[in-house]
Structure formats: C-alpha cells, structure tokens
Protein backbone atom coordinates (compact mmCIF):
# COMPACT_ATOMS: atom_id res chain seq x y z
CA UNK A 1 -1.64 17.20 3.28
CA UNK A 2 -1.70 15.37 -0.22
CA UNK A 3 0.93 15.80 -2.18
CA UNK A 4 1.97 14.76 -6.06
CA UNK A 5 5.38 16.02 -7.08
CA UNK A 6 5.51 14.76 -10.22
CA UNK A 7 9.24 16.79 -10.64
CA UNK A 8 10.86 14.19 -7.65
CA UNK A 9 8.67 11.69 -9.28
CA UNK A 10 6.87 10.81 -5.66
CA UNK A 11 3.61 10.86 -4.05
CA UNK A 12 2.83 11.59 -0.78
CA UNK A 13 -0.56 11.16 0.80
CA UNK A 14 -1.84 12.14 4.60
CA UNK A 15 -5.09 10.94 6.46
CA UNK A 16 -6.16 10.75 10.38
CA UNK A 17 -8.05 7.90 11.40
CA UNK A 18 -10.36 7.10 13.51
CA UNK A 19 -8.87 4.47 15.47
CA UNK A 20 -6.01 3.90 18.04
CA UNK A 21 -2.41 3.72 15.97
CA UNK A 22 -1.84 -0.05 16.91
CA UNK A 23 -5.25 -1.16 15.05
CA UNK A 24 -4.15 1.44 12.22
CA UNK A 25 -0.41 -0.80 12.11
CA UNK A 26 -2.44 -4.16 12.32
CA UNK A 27 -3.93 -3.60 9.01
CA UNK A 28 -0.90 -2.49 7.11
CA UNK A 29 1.05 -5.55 8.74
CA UNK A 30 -1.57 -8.55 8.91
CA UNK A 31 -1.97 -10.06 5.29
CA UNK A 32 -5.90 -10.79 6.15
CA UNK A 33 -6.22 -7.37 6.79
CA UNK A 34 -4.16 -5.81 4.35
CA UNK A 35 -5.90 -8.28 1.39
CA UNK A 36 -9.42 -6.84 3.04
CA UNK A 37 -8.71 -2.73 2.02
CA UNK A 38 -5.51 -2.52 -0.56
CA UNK A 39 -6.42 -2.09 -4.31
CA UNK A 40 -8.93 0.29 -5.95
CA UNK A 41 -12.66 -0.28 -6.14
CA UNK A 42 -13.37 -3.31 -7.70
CA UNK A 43 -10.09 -4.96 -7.17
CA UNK A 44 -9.62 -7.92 -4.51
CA UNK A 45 -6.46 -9.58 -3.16
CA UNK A 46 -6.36 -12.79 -3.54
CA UNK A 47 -2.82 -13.20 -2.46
CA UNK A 48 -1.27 -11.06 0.58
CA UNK A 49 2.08 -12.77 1.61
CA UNK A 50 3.88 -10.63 4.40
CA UNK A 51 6.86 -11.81 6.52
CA UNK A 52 7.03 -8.44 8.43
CA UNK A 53 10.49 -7.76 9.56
CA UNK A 54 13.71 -5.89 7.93
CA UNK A 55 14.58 -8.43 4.86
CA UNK A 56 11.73 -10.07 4.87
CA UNK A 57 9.64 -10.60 1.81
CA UNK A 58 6.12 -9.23 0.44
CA UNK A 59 4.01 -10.64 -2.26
CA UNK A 60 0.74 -9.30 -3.26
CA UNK A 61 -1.51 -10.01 -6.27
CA UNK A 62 -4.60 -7.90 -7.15
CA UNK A 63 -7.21 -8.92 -9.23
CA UNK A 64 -9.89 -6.55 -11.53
CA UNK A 65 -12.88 -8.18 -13.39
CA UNK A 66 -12.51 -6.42 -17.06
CA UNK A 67 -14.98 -6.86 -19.62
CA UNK A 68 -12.59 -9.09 -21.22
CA UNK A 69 -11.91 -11.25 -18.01
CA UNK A 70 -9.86 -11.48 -14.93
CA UNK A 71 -6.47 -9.23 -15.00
CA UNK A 72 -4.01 -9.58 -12.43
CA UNK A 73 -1.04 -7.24 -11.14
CA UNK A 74 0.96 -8.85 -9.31
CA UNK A 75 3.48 -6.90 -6.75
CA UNK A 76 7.21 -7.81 -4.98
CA UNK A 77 8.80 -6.65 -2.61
CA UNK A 78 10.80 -6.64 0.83
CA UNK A 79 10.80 -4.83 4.04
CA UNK A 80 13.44 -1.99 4.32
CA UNK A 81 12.48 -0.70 7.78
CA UNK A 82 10.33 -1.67 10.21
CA UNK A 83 9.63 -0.03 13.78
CA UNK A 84 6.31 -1.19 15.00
CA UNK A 85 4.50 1.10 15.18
CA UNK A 86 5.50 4.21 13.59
CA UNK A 87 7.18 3.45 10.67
CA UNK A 88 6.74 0.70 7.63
CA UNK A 89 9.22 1.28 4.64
CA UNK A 90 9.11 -1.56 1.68
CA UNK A 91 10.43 -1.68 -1.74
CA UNK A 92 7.82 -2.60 -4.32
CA UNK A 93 8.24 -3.90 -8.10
CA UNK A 94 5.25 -5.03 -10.49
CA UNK A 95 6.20 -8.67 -11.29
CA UNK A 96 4.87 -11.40 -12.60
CA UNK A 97 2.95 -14.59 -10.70
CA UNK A 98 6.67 -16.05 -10.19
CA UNK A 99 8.10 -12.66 -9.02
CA UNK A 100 10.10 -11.88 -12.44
CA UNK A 101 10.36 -8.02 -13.03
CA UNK A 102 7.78 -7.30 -16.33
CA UNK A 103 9.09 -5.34 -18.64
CA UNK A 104 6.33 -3.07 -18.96
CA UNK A 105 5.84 -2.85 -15.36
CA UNK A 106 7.22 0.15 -13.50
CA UNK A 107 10.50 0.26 -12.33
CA UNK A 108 11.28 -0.67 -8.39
CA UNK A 109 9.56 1.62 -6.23
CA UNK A 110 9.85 2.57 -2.62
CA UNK A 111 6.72 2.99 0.65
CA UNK A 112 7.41 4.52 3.43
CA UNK A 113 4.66 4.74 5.75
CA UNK A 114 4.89 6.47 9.08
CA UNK A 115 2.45 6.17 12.14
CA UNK A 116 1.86 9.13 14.66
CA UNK A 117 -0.75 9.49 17.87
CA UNK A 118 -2.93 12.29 17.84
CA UNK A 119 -4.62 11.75 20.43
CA UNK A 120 -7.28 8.43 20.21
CA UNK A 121 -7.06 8.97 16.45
CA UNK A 122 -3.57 8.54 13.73
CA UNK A 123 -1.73 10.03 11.55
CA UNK A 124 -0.57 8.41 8.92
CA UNK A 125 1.50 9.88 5.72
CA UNK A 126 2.23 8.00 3.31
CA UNK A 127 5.18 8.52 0.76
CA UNK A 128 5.09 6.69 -2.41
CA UNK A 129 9.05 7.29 -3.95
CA UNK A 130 8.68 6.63 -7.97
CA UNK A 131 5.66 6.57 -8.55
CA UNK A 132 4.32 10.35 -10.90
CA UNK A 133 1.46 12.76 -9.68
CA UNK A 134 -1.81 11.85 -11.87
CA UNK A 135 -0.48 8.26 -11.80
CA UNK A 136 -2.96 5.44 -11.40
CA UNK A 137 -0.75 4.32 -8.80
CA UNK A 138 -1.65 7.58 -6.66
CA UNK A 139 -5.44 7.16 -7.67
CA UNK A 140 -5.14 3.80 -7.06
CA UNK A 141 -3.38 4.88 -3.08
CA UNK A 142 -6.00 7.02 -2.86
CA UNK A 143 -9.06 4.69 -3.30
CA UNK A 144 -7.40 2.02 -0.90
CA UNK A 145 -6.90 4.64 1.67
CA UNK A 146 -10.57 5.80 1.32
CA UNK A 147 -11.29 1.89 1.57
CA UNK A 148 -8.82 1.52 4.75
CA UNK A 149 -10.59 4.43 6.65
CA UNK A 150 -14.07 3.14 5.73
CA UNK A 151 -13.04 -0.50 7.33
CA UNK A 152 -11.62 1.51 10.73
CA UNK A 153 -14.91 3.20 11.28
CA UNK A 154 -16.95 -0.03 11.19
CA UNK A 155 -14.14 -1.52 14.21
C-alpha cells in the first residue's frame, strides 16, 4: 500500500523486507545505520544524532553535491513514541545547522513508523503527517526506502 493524500496533507508508504523485524528497527534507531540509507540518491548524512527514547532528541543533516556546491538540509526533531520494536513516532522540522526553524522550511512535521512480523520478513508502513502527495519529501521517502531495502538484502 502507498498512499499520498494530498487532501489530509500526509503520506503514507508500505514495504516488506527481507529481514527479521529487530535488524529492520536497528537501522531506523542506530545513527550509523540510519546515516548509511536515509536521503535520496546522491545525498549522504554526515550528521545522524539519535537519543532514542520518548523526549529525546534527533538531529540529522543531509548533504547533496549541486553544480553550484555542497547544499545542506538540516532536520530537528524529538521522539514522541517509542516501543521497540513496533512502533517509532518523531516530530521533524527543517532547521538550520543550530536547530533554528527556517523560514522557508516546512512547517513541523510528524513520522510514525510501525513494525509488524510476517513471518521471517517485516512490515513496515510508514506515515509521513504534513508532508503533500507529489512532495519531494515523499520522493525523497521513497528513494531512502528503496535504499533501506537494498542495504537489508546485502545483511
């Protein structure tokens, strides 16, 4: 199931992967691993700061090489809900390198990501509250997510 609703201005995005849940919740939890598959192609993190818990903060930069240079997004946030491991929910804001809201960035968003067996494989759905369909926030979900399930096969 993939689904843009761009009328409750949310995206919400399904896969199965090949690989026991508890290696699927290691990457979405782990900075190292998290820095290795989040982003579009092209993009790297060179910043993944996690302190995993309810309250606890996130900080992630990601960096593109343009043309005209290095750009970085940078990305706030802290951890709403956390039951290891079926279910990850995080606020999110585009900020600057010091964690100040930009102006043109988009307004506080929420991820809730849930875990499920099925059988040796996962489920995972991912719902992406305030972000639009056609966004490059969903393409960008979209490309990591193809980059997450690529790095599970090679486990």
């Amino acid at each position: 199931m993939n689904t843009s609703d761009s009328t409750t201005n949310m995206v919400v995005l399904e896969r199965t992967f090949d690989a026991p849940i508890g290696e699927v919740w290691q990457m979405w939890t782990d900075p190292a691993e998290f820095a290795g598959w989040y982003g579009p192609g092209g993009a790297s993190v060179p910043v993944c700061e996690m302190e995993v818990g309810v309250g606890g903060r996130r900080r992630v930069c990601m960096r593109f090489d343009t043309p005209s240079g290095a750009r970085e997004m940078w990305f706030t946030g802290e951890y709403v809900e956390v039951t290891e491991p079926v279910r990850l929910v995080y606020t999110e804001a585009m900020t600057d390198a010091d964690g100040a809201p930009l102006p043109d960035g988009h307004p506080p968003t929420e991820v809730c990501v849930e875990f499920a067996e099925a059988g040796d494989r996962t489920r995972m759905v991912l719902t992406h509250r305030g972000i639009p369909a056609g966004s490059p926030g969903e393409a960008g979900w979209r490309a990591a997510l193809d980059e997450l399930d690529r790095r599970l096969a090679r486990r």
